[in-house]
PDB file of N, CA and C in Angstrom:
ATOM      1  N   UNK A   1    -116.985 -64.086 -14.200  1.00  0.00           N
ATOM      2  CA  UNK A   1    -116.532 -62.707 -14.133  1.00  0.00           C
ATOM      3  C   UNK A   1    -115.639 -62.559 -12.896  1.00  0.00           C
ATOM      4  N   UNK A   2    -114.443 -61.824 -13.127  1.00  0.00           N
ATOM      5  CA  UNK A   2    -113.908 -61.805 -12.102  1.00  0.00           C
ATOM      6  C   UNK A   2    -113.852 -60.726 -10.880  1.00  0.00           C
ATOM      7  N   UNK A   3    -113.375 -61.138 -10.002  1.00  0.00           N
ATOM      8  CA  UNK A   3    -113.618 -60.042  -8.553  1.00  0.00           C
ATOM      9  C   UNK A   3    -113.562 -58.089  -9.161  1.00  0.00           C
ATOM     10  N   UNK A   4    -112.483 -58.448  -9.584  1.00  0.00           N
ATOM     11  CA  UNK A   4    -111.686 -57.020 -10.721  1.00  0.00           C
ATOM     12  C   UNK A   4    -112.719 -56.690 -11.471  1.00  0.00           C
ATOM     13  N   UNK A   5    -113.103 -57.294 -12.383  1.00  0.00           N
ATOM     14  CA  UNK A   5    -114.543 -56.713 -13.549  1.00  0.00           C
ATOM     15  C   UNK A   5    -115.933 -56.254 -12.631  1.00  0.00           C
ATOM     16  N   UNK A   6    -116.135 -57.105 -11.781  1.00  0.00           N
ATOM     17  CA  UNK A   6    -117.440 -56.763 -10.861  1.00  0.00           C
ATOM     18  C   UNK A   6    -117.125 -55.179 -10.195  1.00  0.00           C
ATOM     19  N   UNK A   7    -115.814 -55.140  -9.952  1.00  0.00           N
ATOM     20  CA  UNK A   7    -115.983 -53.736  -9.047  1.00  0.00           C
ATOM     21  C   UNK A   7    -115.778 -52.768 -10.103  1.00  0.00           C
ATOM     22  N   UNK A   8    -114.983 -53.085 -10.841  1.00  0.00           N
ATOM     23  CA  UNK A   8    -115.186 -51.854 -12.117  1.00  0.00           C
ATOM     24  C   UNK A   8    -116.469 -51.398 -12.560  1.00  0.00           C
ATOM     25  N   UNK A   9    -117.287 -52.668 -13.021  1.00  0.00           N
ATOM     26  CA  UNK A   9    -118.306 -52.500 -13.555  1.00  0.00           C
ATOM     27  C   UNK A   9    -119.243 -51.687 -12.107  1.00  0.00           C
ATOM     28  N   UNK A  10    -119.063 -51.870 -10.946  1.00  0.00           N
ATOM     29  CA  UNK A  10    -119.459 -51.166 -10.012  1.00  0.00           C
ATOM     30  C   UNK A  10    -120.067 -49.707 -10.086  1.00  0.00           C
ATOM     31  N   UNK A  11    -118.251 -49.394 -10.438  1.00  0.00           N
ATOM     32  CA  UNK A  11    -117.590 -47.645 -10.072  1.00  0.00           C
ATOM     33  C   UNK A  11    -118.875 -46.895 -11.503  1.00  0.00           C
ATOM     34  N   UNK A  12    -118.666 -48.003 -12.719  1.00  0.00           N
ATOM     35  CA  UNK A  12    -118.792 -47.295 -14.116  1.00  0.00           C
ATOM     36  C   UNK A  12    -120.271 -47.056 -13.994  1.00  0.00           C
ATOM     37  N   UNK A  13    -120.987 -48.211 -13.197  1.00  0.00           N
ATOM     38  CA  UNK A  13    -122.361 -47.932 -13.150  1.00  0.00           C
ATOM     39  C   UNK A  13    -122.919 -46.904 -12.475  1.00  0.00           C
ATOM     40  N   UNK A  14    -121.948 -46.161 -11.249  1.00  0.00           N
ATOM     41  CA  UNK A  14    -122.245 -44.929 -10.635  1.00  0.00           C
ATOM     42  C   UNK A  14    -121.874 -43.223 -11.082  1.00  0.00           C
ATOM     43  N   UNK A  15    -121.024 -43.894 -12.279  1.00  0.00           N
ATOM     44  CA  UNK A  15    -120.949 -42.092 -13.114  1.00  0.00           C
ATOM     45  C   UNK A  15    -122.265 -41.850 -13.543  1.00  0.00           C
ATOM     46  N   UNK A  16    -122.424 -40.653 -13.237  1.00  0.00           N
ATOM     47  CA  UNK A  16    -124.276 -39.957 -13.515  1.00  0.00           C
ATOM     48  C   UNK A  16    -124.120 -39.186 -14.692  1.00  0.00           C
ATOM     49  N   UNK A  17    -125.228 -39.737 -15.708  1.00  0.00           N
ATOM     50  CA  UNK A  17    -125.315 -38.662 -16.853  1.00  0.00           C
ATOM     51  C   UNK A  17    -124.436 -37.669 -17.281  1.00  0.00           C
ATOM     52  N   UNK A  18    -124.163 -37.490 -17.951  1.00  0.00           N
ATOM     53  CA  UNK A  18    -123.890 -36.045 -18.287  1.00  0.00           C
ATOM     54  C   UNK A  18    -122.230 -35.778 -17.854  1.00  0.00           C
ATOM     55  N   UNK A  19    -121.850 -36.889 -17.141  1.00  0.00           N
ATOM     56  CA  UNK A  19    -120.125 -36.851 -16.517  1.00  0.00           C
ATOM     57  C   UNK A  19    -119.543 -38.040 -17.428  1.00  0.00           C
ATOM     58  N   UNK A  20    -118.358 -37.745 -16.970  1.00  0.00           N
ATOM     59  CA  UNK A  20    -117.426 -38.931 -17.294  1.00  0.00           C
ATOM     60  C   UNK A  20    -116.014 -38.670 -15.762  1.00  0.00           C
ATOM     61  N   UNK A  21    -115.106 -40.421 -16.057  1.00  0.00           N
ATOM     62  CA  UNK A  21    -114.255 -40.392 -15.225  1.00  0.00           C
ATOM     63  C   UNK A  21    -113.261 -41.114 -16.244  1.00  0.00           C
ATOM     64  N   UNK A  22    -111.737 -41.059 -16.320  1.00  0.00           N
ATOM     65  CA  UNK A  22    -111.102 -41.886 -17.121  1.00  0.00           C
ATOM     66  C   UNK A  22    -110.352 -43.068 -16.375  1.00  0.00           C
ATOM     67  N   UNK A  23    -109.470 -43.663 -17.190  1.00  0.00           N
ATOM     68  CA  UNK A  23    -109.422 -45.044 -16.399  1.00  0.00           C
ATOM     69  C   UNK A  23    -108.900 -45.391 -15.759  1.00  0.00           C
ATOM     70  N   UNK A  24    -107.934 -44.074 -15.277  1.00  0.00           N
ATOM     71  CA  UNK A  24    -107.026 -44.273 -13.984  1.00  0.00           C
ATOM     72  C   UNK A  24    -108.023 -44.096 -12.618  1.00  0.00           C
ATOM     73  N   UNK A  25    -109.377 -42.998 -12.944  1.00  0.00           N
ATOM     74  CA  UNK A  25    -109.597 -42.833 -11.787  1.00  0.00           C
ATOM     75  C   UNK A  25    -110.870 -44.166 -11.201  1.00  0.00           C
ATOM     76  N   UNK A  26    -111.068 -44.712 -12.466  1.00  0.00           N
ATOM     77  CA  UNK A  26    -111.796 -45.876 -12.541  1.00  0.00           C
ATOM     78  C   UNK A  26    -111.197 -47.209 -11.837  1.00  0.00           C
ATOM     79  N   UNK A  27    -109.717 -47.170 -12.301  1.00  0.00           N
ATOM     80  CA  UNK A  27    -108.985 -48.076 -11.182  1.00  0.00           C
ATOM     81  C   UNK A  27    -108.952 -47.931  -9.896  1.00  0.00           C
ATOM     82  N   UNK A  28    -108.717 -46.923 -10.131  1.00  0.00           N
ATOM     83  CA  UNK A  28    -108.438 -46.661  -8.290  1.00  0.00           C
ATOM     84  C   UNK A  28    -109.721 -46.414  -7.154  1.00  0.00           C
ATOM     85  N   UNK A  29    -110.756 -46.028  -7.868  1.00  0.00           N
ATOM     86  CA  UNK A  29    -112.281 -45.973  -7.156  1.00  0.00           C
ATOM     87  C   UNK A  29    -112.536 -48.011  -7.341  1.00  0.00           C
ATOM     88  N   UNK A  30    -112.279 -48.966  -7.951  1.00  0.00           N
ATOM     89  CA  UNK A  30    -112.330 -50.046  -7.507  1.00  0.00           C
ATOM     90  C   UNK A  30    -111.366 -50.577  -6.767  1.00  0.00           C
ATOM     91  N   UNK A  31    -110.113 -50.203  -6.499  1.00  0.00           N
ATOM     92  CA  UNK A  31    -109.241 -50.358  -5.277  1.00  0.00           C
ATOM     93  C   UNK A  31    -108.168 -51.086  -6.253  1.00  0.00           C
ATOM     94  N   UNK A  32    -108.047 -50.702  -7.152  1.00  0.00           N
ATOM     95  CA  UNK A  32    -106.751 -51.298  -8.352  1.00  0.00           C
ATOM     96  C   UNK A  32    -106.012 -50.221  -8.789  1.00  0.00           C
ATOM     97  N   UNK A  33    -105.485 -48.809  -8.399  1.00  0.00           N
ATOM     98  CA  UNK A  33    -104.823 -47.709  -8.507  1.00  0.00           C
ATOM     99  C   UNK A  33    -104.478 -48.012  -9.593  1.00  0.00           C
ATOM    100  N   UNK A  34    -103.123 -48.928  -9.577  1.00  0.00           N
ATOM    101  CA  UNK A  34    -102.545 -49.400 -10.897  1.00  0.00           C
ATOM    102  C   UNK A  34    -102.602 -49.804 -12.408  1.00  0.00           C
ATOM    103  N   UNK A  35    -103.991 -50.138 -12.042  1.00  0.00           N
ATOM    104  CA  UNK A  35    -104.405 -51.046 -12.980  1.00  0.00           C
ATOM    105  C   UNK A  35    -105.597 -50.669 -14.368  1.00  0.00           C
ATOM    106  N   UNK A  36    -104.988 -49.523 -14.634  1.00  0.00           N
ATOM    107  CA  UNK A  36    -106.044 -48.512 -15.411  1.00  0.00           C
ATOM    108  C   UNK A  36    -106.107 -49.482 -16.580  1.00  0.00           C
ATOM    109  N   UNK A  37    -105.317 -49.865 -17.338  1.00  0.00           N
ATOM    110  CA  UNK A  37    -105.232 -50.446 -18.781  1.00  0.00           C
ATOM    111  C   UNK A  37    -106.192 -51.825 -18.620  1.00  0.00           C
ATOM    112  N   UNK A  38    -106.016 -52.667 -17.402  1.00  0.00           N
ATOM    113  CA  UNK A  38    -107.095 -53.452 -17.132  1.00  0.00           C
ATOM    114  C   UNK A  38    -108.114 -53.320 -17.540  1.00  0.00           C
ATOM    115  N   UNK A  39    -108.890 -51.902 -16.774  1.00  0.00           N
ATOM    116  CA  UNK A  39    -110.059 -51.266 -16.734  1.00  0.00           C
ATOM    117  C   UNK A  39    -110.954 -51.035 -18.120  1.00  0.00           C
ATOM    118  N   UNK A  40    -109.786 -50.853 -18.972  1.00  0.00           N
ATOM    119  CA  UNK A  40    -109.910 -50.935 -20.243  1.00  0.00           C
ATOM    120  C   UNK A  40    -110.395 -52.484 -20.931  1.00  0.00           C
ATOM    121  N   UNK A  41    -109.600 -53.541 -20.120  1.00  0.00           N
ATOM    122  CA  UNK A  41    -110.094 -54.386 -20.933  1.00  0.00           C
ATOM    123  C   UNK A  41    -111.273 -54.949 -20.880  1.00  0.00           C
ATOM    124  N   UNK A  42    -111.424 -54.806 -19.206  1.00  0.00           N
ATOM    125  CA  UNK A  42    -113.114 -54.842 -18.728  1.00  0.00           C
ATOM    126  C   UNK A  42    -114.248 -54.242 -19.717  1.00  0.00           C
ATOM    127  N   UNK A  43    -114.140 -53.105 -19.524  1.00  0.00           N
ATOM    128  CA  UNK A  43    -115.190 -52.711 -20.468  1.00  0.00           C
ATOM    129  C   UNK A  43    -115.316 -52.874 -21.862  1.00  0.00           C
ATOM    130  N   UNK A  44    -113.948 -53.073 -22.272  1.00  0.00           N
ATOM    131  CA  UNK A  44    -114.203 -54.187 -23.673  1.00  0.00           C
ATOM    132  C   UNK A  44    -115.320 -55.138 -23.406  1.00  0.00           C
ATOM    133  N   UNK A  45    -115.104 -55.971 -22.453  1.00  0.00           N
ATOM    134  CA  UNK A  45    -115.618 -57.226 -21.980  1.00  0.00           C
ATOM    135  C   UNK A  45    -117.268 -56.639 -21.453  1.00  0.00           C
ATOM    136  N   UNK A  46    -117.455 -55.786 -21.930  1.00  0.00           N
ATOM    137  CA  UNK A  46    -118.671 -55.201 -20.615  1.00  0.00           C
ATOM    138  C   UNK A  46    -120.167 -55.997 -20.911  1.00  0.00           C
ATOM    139  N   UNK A  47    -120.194 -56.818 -19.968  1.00  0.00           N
ATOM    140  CA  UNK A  47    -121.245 -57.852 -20.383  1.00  0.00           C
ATOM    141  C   UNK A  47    -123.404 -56.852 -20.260  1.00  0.00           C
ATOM    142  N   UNK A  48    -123.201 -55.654 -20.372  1.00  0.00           N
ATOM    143  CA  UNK A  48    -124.137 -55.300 -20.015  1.00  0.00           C
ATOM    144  C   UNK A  48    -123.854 -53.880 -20.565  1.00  0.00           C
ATOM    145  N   UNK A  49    -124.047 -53.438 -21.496  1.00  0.00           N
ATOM    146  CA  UNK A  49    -123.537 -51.969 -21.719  1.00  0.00           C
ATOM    147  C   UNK A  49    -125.102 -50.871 -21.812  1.00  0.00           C
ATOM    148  N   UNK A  50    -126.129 -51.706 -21.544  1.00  0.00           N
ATOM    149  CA  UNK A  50    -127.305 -51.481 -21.396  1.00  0.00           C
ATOM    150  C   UNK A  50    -127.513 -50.663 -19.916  1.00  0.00           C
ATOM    151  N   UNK A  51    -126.612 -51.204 -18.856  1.00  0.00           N
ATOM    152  CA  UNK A  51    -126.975 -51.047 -17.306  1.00  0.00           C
ATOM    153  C   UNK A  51    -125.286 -50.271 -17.393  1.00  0.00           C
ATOM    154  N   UNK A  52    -124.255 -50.493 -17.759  1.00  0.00           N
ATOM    155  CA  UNK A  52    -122.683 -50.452 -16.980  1.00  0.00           C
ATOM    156  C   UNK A  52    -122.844 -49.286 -18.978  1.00  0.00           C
ATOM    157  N   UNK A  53    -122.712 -47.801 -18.032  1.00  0.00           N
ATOM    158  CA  UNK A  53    -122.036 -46.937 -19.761  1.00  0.00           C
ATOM    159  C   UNK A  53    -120.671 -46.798 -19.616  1.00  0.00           C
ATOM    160  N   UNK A  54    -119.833 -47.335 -20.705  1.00  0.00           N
ATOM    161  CA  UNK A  54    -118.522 -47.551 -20.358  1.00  0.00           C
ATOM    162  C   UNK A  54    -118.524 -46.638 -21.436  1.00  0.00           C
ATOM    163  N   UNK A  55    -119.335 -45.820 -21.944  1.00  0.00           N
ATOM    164  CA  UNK A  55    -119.241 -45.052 -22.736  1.00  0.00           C
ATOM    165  C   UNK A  55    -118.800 -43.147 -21.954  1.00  0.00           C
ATOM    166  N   UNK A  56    -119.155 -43.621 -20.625  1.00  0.00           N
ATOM    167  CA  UNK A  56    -118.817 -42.600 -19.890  1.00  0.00           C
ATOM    168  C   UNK A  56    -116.989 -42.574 -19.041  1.00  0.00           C
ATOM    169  N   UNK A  57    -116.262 -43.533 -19.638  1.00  0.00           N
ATOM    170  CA  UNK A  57    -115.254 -43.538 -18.909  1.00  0.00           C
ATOM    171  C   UNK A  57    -113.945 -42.751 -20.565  1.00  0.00           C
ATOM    172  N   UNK A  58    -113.497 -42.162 -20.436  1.00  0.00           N
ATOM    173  CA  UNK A  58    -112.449 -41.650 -21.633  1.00  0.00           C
ATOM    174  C   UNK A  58    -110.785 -41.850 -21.333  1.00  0.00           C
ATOM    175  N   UNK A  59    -110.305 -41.137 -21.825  1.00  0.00           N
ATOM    176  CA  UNK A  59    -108.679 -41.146 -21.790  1.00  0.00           C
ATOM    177  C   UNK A  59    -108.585 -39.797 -20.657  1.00  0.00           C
ATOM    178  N   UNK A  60    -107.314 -39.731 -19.960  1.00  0.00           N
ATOM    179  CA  UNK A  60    -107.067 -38.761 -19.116  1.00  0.00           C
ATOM    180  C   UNK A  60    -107.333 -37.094 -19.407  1.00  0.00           C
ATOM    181  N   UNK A  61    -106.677 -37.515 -20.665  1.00  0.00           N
ATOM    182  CA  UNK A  61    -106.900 -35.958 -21.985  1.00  0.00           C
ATOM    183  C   UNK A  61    -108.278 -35.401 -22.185  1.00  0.00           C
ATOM    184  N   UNK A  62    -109.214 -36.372 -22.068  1.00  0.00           N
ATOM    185  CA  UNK A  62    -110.547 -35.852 -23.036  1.00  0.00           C
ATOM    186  C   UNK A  62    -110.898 -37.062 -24.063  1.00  0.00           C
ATOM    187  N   UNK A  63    -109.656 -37.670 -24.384  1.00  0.00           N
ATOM    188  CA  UNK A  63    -109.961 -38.218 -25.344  1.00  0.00           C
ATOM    189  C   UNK A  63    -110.288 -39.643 -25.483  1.00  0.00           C
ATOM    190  N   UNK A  64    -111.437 -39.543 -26.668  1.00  0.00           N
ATOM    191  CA  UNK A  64    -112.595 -40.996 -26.474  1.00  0.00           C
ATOM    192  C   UNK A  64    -111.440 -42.011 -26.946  1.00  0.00           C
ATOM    193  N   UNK A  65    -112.190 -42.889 -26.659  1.00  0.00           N
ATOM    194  CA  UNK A  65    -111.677 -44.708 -27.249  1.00  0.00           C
ATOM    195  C   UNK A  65    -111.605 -44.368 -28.541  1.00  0.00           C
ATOM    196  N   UNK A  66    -110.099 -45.380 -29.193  1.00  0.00           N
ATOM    197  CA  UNK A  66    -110.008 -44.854 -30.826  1.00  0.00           C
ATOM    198  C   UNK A  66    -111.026 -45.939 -31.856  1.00  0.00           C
ATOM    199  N   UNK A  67    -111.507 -46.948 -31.144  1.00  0.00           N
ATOM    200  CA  UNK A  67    -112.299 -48.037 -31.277  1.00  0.00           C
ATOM    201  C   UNK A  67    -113.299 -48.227 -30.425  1.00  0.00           C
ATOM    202  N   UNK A  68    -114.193 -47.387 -30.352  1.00  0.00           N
ATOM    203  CA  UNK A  68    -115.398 -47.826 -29.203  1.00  0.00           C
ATOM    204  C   UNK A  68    -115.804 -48.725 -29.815  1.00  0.00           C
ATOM    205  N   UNK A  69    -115.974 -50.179 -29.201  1.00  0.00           N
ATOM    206  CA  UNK A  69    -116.401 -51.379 -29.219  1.00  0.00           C
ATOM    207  C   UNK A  69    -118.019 -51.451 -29.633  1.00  0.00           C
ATOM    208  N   UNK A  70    -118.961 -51.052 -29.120  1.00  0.00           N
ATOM    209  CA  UNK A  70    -120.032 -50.645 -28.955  1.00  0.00           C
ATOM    210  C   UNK A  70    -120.776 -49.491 -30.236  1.00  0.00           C
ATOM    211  N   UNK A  71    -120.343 -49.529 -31.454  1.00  0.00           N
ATOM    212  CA  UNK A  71    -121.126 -49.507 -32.100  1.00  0.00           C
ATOM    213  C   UNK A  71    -120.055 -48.296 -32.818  1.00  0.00           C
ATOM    214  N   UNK A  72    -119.258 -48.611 -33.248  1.00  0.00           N
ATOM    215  CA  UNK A  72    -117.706 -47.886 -33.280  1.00  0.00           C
ATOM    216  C   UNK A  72    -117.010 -46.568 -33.072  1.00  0.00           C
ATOM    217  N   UNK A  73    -116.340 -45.756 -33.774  1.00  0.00           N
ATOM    218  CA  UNK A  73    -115.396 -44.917 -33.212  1.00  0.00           C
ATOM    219  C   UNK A  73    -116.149 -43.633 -32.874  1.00  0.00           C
ATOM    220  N   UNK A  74    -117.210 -43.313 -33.620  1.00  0.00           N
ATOM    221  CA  UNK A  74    -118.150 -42.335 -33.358  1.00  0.00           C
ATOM    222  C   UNK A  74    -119.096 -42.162 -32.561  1.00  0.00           C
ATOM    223  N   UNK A  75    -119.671 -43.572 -32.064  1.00  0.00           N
ATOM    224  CA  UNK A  75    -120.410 -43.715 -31.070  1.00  0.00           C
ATOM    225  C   UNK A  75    -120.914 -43.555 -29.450  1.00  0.00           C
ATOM    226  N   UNK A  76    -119.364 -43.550 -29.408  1.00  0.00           N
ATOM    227  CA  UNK A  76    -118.972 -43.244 -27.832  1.00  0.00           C
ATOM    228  C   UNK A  76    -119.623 -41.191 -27.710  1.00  0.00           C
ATOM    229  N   UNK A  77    -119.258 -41.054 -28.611  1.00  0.00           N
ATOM    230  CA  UNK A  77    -119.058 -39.272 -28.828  1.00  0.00           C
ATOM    231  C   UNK A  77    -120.929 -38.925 -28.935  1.00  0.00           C
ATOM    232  N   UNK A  78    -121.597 -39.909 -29.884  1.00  0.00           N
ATOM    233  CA  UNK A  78    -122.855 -39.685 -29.712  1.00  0.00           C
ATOM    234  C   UNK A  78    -123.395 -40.011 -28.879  1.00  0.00           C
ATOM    235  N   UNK A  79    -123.214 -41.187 -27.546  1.00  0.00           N
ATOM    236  CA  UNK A  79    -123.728 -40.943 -26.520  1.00  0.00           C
ATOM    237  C   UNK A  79    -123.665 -39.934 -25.963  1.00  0.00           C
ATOM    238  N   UNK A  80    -122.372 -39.658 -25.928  1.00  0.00           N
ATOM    239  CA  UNK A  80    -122.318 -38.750 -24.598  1.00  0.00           C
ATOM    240  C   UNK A  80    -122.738 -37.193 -25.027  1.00  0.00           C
ATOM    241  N   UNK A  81    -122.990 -37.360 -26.054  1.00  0.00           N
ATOM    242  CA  UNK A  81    -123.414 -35.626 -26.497  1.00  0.00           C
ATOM    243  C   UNK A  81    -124.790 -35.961 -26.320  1.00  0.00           C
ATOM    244  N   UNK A  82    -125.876 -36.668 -26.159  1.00  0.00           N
ATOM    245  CA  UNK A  82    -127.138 -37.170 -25.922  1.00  0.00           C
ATOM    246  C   UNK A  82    -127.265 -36.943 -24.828  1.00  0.00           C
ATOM    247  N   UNK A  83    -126.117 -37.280 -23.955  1.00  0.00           N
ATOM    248  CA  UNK A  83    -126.150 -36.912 -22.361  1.00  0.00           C
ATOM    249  C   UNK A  83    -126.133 -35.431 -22.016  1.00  0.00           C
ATOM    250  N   UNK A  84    -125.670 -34.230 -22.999  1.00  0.00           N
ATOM    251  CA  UNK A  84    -125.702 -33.170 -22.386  1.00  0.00           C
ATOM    252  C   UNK A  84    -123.950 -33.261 -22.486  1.00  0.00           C
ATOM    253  N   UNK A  85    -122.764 -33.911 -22.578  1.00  0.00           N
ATOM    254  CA  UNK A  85    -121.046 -33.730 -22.390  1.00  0.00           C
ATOM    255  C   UNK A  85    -121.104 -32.882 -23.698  1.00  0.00           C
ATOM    256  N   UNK A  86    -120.419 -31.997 -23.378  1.00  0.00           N
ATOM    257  CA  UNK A  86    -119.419 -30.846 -24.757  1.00  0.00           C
ATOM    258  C   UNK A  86    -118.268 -31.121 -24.814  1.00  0.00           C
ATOM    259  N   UNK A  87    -117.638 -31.018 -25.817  1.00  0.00           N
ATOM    260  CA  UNK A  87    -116.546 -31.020 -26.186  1.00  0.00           C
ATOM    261  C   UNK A  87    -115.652 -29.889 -26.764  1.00  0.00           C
ATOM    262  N   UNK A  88    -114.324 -29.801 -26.113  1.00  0.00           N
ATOM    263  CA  UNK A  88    -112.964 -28.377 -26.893  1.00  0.00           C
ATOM    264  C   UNK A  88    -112.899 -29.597 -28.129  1.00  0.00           C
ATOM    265  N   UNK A  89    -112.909 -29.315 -29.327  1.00  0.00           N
ATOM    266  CA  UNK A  89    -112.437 -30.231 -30.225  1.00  0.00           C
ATOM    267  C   UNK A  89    -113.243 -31.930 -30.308  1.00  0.00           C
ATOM    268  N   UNK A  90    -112.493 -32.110 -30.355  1.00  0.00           N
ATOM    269  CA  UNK A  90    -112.430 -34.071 -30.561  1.00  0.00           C
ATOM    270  C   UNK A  90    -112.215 -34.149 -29.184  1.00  0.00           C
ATOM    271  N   UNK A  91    -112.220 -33.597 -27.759  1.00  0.00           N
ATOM    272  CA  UNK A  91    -112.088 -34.139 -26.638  1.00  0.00           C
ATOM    273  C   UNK A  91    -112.975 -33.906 -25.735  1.00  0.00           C
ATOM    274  N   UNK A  92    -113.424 -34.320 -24.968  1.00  0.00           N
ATOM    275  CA  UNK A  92    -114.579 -34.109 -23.518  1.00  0.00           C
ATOM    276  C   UNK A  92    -114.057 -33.180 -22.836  1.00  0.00           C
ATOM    277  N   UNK A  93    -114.664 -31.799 -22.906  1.00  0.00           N
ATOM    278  CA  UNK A  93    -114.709 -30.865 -21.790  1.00  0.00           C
ATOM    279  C   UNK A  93    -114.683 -31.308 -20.416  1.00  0.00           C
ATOM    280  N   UNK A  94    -112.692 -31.563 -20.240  1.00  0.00           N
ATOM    281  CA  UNK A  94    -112.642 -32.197 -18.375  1.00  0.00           C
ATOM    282  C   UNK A  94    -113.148 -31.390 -17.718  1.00  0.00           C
ATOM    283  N   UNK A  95    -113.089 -30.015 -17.457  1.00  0.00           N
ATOM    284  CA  UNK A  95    -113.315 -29.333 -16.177  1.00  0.00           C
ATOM    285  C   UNK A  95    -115.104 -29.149 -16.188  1.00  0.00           C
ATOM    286  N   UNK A  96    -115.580 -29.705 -17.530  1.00  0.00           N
ATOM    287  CA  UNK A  96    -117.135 -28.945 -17.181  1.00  0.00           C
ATOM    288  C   UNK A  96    -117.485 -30.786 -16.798  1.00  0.00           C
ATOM    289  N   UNK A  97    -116.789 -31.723 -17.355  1.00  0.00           N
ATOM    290  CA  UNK A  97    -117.764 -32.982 -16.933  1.00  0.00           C
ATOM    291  C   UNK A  97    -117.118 -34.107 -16.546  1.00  0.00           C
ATOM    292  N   UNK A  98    -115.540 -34.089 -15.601  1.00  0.00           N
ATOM    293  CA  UNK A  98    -115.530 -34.924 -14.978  1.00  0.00           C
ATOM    294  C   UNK A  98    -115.597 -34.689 -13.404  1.00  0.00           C
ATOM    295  N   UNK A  99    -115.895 -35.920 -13.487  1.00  0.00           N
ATOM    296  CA  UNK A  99    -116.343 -36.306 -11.970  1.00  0.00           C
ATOM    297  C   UNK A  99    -115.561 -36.311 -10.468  1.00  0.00           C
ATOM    298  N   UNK A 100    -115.981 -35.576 -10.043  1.00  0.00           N
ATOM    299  CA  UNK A 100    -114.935 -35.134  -9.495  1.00  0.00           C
ATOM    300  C   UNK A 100    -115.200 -36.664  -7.851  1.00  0.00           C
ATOM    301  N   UNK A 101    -113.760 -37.265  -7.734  1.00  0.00           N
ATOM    302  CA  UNK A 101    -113.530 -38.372  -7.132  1.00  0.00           C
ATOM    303  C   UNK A 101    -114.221 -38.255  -5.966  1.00  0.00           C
ATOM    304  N   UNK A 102    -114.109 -36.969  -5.381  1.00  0.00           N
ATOM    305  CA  UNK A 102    -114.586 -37.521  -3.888  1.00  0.00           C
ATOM    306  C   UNK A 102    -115.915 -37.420  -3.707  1.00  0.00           C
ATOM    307  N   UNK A 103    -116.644 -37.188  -4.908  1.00  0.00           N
ATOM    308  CA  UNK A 103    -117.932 -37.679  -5.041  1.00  0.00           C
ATOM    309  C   UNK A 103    -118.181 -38.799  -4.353  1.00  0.00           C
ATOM    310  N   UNK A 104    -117.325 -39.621  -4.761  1.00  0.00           N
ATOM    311  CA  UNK A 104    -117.608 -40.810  -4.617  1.00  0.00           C
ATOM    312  C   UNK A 104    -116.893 -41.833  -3.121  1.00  0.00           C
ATOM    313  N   UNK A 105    -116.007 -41.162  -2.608  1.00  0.00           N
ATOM    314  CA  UNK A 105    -115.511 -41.693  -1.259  1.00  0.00           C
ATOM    315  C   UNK A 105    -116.203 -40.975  -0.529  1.00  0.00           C
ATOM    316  N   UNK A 106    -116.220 -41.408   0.609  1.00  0.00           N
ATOM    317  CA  UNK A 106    -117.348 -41.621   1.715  1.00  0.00           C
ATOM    318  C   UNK A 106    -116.393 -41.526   2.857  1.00  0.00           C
TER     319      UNK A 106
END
């Protein structure tokens, strides 16, 4: 696994219930700004989706993975409604459940 996947898988393991973050801000809370589409491929790769919910990371919009890997396109949407996330439509209510960054800098 590489340096890049370990810190992603980091950031993804510290979104709490009920939030989400998308994958730009997922890059850049592992110190890869750039590198959002990466982030994406990581959690394709997510060797642990048991411990790391990559089910909590979305598109900038609201909007879920068009292929959640993990048990497919609908799935992502039933986690996170299990968690307590609402949705305007087909997208994750940003202002009620993302995470707001400086949560997380110190």
């Amino acid at each position: 696994m590489s340096e890049f996947d370990k810190k992603v898988y980091m950031v993804v393991q510290n979104i709490p219930c009920g939030y989400v973050m998308n994958y730009g801000m997922v890059a850049e809370l592992a110190g890869y700004r750039t590198r959002s589409r990466q982030v994406g491929r990581a959690l394709h790769n997510n060797p642990d989706p048991e411990h790391i919910p990559c089910h909590r990371v979305v598109m900038k919009d609201g909007s879920l993975t068009p292929a959640f890997v993990f048990g497919g396109e609908n799935e992502q949407r039933n986690r996170l409604e299990k968690e307590g996330v609402t949705f305007k439509g087909d997208k994750v209510d940003m202002q009620k459940h993302l995470v707001q960054i400086n949560r997380f800098i110190k």
